[in-house]
N, C-alpha and C. Protein backbone atom coordinates (compact mmCIF):
# COMPACT_ATOMS: atom_id res chain seq x y z
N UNK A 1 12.73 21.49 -1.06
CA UNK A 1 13.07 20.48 -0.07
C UNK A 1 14.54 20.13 -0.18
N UNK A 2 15.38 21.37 0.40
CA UNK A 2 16.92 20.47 0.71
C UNK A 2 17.21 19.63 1.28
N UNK A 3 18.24 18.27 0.62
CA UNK A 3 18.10 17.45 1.33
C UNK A 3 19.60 17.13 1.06
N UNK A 4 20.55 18.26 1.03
CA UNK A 4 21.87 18.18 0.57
C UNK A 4 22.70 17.71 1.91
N UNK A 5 23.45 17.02 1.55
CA UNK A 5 24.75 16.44 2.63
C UNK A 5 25.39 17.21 2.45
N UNK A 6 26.40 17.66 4.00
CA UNK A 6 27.31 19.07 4.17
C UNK A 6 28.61 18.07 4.89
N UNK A 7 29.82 18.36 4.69
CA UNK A 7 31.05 17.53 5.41
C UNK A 7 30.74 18.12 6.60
N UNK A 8 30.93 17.19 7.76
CA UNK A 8 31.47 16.03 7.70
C UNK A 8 30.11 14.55 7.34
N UNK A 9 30.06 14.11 6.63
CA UNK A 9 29.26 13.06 6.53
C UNK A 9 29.80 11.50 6.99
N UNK A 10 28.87 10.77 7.98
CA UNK A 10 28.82 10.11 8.25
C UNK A 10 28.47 8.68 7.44
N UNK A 11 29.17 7.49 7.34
CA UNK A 11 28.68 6.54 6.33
C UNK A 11 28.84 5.17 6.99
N UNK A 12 27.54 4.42 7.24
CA UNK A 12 27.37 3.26 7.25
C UNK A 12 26.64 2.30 6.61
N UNK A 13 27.29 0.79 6.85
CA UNK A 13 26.35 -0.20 5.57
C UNK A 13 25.22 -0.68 6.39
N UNK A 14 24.33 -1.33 5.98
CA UNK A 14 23.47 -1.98 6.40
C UNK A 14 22.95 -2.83 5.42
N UNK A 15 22.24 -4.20 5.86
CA UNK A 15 21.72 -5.01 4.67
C UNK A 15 20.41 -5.22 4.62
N UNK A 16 19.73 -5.17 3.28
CA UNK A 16 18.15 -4.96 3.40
C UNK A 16 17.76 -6.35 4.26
N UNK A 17 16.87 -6.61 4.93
CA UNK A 17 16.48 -8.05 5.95
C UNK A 17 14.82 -7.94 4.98
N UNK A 18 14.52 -9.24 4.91
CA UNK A 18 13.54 -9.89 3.94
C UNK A 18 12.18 -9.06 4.70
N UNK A 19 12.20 -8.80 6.07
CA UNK A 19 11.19 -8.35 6.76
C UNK A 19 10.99 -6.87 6.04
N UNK A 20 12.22 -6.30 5.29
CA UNK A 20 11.81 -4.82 5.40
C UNK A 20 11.00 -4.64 3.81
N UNK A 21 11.14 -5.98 3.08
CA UNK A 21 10.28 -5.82 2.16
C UNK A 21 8.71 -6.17 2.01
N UNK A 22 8.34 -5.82 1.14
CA UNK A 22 7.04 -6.05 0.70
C UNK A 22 7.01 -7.40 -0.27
N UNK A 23 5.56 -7.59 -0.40
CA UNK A 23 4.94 -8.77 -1.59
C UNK A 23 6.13 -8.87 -2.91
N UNK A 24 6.52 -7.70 -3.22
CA UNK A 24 7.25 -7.95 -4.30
C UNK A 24 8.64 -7.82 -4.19
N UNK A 25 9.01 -8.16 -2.74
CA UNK A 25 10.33 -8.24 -2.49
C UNK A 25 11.38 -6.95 -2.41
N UNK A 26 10.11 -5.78 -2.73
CA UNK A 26 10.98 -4.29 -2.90
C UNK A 26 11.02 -3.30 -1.41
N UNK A 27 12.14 -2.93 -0.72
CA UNK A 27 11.56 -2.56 0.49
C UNK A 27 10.94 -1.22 0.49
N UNK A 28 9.81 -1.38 1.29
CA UNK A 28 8.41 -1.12 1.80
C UNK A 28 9.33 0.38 2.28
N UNK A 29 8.55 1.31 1.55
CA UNK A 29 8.91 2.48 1.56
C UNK A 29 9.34 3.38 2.86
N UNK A 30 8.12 3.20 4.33
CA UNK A 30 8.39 3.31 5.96
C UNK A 30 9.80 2.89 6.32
N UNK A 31 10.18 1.86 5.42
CA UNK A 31 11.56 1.63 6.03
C UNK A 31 12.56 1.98 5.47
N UNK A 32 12.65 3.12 4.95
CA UNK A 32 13.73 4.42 4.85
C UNK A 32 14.05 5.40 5.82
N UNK A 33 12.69 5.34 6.62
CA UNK A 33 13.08 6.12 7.49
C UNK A 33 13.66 5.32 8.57
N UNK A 34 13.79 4.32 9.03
CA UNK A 34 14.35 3.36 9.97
C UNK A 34 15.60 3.58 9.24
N UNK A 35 16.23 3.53 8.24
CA UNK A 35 17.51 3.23 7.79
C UNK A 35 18.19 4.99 7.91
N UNK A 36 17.12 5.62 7.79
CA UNK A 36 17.69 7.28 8.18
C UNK A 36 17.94 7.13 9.65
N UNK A 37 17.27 6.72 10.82
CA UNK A 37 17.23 6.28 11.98
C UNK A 37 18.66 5.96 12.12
N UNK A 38 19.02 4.49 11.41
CA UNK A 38 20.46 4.42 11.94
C UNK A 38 21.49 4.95 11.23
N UNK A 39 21.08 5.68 10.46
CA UNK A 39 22.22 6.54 9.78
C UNK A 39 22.64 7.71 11.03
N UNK A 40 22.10 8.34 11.41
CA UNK A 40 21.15 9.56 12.74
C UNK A 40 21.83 8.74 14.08
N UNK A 41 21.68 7.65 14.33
CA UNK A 41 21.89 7.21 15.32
C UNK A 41 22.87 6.77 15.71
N UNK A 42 24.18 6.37 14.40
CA UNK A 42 25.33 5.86 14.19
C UNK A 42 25.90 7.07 14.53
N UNK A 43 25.62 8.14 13.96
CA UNK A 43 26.67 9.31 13.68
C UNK A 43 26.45 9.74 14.96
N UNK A 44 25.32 9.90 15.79
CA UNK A 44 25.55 10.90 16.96
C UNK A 44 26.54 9.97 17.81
N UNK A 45 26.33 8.98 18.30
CA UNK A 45 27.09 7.32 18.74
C UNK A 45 28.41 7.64 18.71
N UNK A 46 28.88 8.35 17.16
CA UNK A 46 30.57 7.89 17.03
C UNK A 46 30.99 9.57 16.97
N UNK A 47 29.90 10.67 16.97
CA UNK A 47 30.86 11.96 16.94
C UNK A 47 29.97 12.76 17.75
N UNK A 48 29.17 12.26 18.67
CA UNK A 48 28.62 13.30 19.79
C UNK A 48 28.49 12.69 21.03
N UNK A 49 27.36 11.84 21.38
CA UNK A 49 27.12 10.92 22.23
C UNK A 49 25.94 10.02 21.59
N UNK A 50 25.85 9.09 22.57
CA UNK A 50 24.64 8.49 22.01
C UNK A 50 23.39 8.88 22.30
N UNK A 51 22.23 8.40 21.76
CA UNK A 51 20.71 8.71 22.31
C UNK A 51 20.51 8.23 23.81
N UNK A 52 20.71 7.23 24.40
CA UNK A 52 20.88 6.84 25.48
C UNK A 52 21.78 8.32 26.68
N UNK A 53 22.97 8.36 25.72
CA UNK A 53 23.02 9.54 27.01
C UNK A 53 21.89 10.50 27.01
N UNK A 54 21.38 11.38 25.75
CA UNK A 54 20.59 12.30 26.10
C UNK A 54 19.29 12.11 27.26
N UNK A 55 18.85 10.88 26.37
CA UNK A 55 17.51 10.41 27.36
C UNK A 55 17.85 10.27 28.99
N UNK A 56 19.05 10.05 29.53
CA UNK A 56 19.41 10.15 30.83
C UNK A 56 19.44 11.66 31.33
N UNK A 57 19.25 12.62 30.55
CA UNK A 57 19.62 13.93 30.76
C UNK A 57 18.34 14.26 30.71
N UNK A 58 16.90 13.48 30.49
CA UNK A 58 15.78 13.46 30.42
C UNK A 58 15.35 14.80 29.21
N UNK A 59 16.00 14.29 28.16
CA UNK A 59 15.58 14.81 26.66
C UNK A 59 15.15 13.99 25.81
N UNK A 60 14.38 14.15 24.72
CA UNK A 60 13.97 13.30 23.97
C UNK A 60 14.02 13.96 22.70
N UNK A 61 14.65 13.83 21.13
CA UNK A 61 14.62 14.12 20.10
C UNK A 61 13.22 13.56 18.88
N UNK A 62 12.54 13.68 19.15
CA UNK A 62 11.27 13.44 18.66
C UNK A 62 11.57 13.98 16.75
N UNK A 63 11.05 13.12 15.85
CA UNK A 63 10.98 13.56 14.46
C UNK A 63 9.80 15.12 14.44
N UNK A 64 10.25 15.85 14.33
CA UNK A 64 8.95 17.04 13.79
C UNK A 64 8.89 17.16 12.37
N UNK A 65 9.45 16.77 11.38
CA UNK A 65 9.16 16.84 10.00
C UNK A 65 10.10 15.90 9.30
N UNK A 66 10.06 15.48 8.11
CA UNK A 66 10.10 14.60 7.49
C UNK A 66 10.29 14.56 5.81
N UNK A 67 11.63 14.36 5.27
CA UNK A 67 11.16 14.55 3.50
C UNK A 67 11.37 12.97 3.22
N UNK A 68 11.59 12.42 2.45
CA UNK A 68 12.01 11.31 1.54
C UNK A 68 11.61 11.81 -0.37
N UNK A 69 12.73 11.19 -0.85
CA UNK A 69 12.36 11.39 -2.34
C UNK A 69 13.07 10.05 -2.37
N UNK A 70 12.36 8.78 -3.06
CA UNK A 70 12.65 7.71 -3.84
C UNK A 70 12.97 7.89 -5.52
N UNK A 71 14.21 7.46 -5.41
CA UNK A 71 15.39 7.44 -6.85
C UNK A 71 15.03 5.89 -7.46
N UNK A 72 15.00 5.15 -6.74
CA UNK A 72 15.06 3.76 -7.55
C UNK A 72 14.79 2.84 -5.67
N UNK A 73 14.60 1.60 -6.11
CA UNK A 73 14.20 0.55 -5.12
C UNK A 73 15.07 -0.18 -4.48
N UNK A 74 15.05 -0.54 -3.50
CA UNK A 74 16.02 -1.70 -2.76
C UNK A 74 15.18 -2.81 -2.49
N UNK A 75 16.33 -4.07 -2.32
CA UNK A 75 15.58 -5.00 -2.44
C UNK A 75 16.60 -6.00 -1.69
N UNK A 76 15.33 -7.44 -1.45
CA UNK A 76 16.30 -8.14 -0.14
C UNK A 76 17.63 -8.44 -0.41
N UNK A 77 18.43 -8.26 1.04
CA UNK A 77 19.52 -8.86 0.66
C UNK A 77 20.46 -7.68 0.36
N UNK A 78 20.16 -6.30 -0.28
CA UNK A 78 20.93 -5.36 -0.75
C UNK A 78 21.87 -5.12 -0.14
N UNK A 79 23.22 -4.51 0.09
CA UNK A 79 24.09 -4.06 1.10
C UNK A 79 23.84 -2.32 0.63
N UNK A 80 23.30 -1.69 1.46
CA UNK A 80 22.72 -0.58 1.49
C UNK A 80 24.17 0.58 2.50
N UNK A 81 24.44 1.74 1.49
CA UNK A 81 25.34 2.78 2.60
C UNK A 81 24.47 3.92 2.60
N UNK A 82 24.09 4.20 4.01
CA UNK A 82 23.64 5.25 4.59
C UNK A 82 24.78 6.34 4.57
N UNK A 83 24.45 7.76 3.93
CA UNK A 83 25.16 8.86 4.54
C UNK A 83 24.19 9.93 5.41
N UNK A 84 25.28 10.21 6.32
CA UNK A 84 24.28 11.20 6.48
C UNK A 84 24.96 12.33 7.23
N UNK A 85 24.55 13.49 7.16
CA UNK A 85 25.35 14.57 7.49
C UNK A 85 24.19 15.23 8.83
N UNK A 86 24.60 16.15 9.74
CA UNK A 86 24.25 17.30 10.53
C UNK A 86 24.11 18.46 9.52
N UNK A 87 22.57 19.12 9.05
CA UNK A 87 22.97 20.47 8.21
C UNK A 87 22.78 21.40 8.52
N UNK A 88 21.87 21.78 10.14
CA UNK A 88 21.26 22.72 10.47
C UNK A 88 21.35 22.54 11.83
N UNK A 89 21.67 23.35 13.16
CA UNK A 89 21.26 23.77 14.44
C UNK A 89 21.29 24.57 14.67
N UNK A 90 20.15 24.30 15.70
CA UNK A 90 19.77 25.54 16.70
C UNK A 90 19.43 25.54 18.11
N UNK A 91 19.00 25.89 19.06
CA UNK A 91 19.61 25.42 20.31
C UNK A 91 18.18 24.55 20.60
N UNK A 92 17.15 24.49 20.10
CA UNK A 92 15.86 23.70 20.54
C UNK A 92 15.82 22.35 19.44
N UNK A 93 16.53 22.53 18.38
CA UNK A 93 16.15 21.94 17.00
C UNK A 93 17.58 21.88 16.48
N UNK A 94 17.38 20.42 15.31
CA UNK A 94 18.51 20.09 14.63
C UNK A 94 17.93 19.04 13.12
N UNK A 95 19.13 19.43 12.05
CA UNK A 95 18.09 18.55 10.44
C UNK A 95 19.55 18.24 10.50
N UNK A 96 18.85 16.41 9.79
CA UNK A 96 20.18 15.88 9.39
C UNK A 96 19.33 15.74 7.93
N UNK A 97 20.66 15.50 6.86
CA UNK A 97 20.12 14.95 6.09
C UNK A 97 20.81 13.37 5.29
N UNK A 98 20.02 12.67 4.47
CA UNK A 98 20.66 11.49 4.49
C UNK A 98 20.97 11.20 2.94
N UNK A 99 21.29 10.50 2.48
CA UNK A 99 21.26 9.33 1.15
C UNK A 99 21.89 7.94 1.50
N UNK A 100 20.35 7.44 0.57
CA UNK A 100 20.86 5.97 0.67
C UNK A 100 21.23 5.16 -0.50
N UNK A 101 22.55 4.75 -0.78
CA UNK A 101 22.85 4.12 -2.07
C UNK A 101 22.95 2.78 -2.18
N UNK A 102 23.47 1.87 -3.35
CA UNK A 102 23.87 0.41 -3.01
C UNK A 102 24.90 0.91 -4.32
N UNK A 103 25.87 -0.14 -3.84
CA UNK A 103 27.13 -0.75 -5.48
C UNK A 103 26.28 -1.53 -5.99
N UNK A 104 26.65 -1.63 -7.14
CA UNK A 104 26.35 -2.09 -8.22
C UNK A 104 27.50 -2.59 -9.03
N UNK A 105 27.53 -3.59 -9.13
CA UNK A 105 28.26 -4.90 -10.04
C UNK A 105 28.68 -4.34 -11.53
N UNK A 106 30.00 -4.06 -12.01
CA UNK A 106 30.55 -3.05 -12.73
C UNK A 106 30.16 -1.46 -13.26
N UNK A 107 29.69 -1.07 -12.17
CA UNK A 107 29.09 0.51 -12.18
C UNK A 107 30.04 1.65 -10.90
N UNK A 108 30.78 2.07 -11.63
CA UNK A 108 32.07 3.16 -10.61
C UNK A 108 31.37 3.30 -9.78
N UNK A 109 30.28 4.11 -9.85
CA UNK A 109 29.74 5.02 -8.85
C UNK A 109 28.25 4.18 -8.25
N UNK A 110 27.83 4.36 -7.12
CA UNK A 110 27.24 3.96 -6.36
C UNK A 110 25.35 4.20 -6.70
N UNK A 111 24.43 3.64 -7.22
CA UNK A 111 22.89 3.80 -7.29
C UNK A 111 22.48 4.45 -6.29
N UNK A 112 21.80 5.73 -6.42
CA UNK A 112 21.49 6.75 -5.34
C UNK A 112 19.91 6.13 -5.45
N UNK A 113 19.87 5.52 -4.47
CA UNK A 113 18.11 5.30 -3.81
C UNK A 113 17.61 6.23 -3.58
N UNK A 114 17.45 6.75 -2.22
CA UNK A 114 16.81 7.93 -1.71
C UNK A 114 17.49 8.67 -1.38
N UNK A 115 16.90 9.77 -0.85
CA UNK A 115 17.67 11.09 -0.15
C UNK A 115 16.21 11.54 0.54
N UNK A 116 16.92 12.56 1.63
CA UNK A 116 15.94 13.08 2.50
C UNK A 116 15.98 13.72 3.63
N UNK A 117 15.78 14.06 4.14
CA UNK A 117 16.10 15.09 5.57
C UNK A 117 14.79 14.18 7.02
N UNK A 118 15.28 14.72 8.31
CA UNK A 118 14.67 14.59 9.31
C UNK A 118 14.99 15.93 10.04
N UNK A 119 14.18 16.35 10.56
CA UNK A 119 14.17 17.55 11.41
C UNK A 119 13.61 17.49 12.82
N UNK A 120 14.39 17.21 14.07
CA UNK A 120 14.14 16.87 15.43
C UNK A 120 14.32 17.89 16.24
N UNK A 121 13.58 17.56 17.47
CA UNK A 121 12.90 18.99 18.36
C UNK A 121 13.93 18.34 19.91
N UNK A 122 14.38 18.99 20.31
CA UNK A 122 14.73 18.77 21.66
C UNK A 122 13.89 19.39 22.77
N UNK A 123 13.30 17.90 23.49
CA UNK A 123 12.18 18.17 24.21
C UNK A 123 12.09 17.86 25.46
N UNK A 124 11.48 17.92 26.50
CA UNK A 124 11.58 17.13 27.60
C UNK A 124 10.98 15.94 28.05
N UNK A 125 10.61 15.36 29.51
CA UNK A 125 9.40 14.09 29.37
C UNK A 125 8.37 14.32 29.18
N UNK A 126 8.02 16.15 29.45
CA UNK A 126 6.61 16.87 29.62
C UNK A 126 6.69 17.15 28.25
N UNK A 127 7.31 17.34 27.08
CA UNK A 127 7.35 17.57 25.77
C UNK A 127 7.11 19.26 25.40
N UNK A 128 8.15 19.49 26.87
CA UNK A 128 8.32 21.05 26.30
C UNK A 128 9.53 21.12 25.42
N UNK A 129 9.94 22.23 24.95
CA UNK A 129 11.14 22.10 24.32
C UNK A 129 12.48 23.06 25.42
N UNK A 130 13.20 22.63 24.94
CA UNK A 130 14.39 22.25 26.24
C UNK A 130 15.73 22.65 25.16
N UNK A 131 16.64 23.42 25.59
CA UNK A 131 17.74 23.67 24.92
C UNK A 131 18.35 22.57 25.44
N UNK A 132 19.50 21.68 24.51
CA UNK A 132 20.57 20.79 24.05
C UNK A 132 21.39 21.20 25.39
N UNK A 133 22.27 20.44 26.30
CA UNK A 133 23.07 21.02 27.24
C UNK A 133 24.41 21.36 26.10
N UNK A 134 24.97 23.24 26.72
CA UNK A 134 26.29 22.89 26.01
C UNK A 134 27.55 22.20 25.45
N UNK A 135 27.69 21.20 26.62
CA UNK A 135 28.30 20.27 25.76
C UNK A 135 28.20 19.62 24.56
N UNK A 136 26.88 18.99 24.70
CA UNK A 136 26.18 18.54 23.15
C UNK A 136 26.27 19.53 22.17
N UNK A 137 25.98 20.37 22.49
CA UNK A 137 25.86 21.49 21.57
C UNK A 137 27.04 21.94 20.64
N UNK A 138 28.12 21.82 21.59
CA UNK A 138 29.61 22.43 21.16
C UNK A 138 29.78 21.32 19.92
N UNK A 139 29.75 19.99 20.88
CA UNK A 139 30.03 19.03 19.63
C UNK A 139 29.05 18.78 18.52
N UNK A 140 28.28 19.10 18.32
CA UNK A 140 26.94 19.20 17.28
C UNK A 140 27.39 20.44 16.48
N UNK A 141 28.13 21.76 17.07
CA UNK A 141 28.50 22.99 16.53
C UNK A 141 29.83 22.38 15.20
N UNK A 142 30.10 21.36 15.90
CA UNK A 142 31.50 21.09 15.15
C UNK A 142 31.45 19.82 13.81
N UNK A 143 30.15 20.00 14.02
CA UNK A 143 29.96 18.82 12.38
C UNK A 143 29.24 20.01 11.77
N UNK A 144 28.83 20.95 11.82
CA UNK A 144 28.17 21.96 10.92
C UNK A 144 28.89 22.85 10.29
């Protein structure tokens, strides 16, 4: 299960919200993938287009597979950095993959939480699969 980041990687913060935890205040594991979400969703936003344009082009990027590996826990309140890179396309299909870290209070280097990949299908409203228009494509060619 590769789940390696390739340059150019994308990096944003986000802060854990009390909702995304559980009883013991540790967040509730489903919501890694929401935080892969806006890792995924930031990066296409600031170096392709956004999801909003595609869906006007009547495409839809649907999750078809899924890794997560949990390193250690987050918890409320955390200031959480999403990376996440483009590691794979193809003209129906595309894998990003992510890590999620926090700083830590006299520690150089950053607590690696998770890591993990998403692998999305470019589809239509009928949920056939639909090649990426070249434009997208070119610029999707150019983070890989």
């Amino acid at each position: 299960m590769n789940s390696s980041l390739t340059e150019p990687i994308h990096r944003i913060t986000t802060r854990v919200l009390y909702g995304d935890t559980d009883a013991g205040g540790v967040v509730y594991n489903a919501n890694y993938l929401r935080y892969f979400e806006i890792g995924r969703t930031e990066l296409m936003r600031e170096w392709v287009c956004s999801y909003r344009d595609i869906e006007k082009l009547g495409l839809v990027l649907p999750v078809t597979e899924c890794y997560t590996r949990f390193k250690a826990p987050a918890f409320y309140d955390d200031l959480l950095t999403i990376e996440t890179s483009l590691t794979e396309l193809k003209t129906v299909s595309c894998r990003f993959c992510y890590k999620i870290s926090r700083k830590e209070a006299g520690v150089q280097r950053p607590k690696l939480l998770v890591k993990g990949f998403t692998v999305h299908a470019s589809v239509n409203r009928e949920g056939k699969l639909t090649s990426l228009p070249e434009d997208i494509l070119e610029k999707l060619r150019g983070l890989i």
